[in-house]
C-alpha atoms as a PDB file:
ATOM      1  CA  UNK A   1     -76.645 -39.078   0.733  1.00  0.00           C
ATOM      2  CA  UNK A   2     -73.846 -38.118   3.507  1.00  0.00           C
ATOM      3  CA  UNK A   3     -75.074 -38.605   6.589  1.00  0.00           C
ATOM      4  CA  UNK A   4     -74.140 -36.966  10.394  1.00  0.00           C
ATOM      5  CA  UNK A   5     -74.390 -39.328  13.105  1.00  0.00           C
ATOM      6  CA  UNK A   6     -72.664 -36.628  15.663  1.00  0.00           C
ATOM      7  CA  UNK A   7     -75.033 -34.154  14.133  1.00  0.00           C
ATOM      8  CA  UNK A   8     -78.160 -36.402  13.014  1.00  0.00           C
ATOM      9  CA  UNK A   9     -78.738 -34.656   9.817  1.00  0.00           C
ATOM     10  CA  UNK A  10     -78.091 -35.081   6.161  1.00  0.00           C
ATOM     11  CA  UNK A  11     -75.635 -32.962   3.846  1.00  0.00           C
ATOM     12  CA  UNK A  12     -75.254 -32.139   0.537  1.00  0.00           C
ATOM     13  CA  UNK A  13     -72.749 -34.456  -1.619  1.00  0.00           C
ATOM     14  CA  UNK A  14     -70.982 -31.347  -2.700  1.00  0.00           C
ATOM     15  CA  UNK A  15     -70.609 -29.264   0.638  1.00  0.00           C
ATOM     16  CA  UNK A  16     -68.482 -31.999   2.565  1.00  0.00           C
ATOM     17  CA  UNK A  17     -65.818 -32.912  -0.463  1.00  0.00           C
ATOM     18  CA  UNK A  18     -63.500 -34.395   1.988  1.00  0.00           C
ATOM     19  CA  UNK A  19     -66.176 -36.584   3.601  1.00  0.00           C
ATOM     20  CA  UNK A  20     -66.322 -34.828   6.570  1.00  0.00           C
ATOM     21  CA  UNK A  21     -69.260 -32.677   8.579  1.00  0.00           C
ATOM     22  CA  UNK A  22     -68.633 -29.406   7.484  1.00  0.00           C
ATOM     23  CA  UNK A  23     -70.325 -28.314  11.284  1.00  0.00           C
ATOM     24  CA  UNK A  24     -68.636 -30.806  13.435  1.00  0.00           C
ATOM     25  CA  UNK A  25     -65.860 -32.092  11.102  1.00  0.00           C
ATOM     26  CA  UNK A  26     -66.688 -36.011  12.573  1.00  0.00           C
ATOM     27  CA  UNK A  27     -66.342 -38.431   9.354  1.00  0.00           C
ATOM     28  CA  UNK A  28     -69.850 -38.774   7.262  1.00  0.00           C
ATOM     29  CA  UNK A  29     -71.678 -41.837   6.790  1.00  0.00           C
ATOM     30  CA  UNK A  30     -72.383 -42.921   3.026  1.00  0.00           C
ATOM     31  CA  UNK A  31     -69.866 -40.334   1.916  1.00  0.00           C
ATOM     32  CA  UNK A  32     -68.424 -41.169  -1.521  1.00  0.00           C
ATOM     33  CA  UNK A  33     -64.648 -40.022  -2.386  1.00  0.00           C
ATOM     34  CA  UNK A  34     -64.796 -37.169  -5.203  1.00  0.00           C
ATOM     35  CA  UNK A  35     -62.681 -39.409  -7.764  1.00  0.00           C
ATOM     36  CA  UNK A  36     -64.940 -42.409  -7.731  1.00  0.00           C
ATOM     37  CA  UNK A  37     -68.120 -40.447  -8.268  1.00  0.00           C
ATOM     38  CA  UNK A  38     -66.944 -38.646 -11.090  1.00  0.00           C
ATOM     39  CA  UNK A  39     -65.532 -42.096 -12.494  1.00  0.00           C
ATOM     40  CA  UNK A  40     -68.940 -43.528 -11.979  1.00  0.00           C
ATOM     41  CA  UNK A  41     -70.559 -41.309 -14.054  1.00  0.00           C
ATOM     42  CA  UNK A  42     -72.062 -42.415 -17.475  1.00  0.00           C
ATOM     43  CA  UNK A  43     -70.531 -40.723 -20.629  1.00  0.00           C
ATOM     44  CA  UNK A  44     -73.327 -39.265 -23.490  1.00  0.00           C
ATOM     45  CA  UNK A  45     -75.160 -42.303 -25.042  1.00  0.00           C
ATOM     46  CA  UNK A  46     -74.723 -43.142 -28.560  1.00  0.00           C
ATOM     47  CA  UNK A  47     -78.039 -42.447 -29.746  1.00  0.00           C
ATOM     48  CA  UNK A  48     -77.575 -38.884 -28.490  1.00  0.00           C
ATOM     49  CA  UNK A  49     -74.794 -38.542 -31.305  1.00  0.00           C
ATOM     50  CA  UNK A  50     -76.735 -40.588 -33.643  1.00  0.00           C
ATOM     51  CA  UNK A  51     -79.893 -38.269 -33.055  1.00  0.00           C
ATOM     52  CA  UNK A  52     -77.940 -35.503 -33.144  1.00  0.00           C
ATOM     53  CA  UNK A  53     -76.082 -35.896 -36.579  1.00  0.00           C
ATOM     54  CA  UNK A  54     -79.446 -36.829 -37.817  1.00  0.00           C
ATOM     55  CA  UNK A  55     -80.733 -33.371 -36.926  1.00  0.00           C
ATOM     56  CA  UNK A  56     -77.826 -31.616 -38.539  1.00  0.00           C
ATOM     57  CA  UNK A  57     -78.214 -33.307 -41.615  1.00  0.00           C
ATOM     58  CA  UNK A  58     -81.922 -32.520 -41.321  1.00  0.00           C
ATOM     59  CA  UNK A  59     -81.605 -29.325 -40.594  1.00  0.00           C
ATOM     60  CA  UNK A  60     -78.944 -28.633 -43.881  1.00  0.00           C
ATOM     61  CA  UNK A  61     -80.998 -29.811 -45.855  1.00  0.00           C
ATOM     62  CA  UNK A  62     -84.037 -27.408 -44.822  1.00  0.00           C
ATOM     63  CA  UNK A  63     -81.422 -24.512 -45.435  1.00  0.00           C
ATOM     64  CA  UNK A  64     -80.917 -25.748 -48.847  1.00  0.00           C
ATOM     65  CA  UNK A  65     -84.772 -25.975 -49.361  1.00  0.00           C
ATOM     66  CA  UNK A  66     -84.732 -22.500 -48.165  1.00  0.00           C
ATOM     67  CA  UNK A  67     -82.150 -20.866 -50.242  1.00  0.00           C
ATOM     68  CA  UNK A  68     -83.550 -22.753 -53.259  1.00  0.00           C
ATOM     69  CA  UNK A  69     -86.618 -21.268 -52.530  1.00  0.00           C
ATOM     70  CA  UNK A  70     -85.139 -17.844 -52.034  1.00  0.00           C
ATOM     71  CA  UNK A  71     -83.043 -17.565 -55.677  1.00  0.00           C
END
């Protein structure tokens, strides 16, 4: 969390980009450069793609039950 030591207060991660207070414009403590925290983040799991082709196979199959049903 960016921190103010001219200001003593916190600010959000996303209203000082540049790392600087967006009131006094004095550099921000614990400020992290837009490019690394978007490199840090974590990509979609595997088992999210693995759940989710499960479900669509699942979920094709019910429509074929259903339009068997149907005719």
């Amino acid at each position: 969390m960016p921190w103010c030591e001219t200001c003593d207060r916190y600010h959000a991660a996303t209203a000082a980009p540049d790392g600087r207070c967006p009131v006094c414009g004095s550099p921000l403590a614990g400020a992290v450069a837009p490019t690394a925290a978007a490199a840090a983040r974590p990509g979609i799991p595997w088992h999210f793609w693995v759940l989710l082709a499960a479900m669509t196979v699942y979920l094709g199959w019910r429509l074929v039950q259903l339009v068997l049903w149907l005719l």
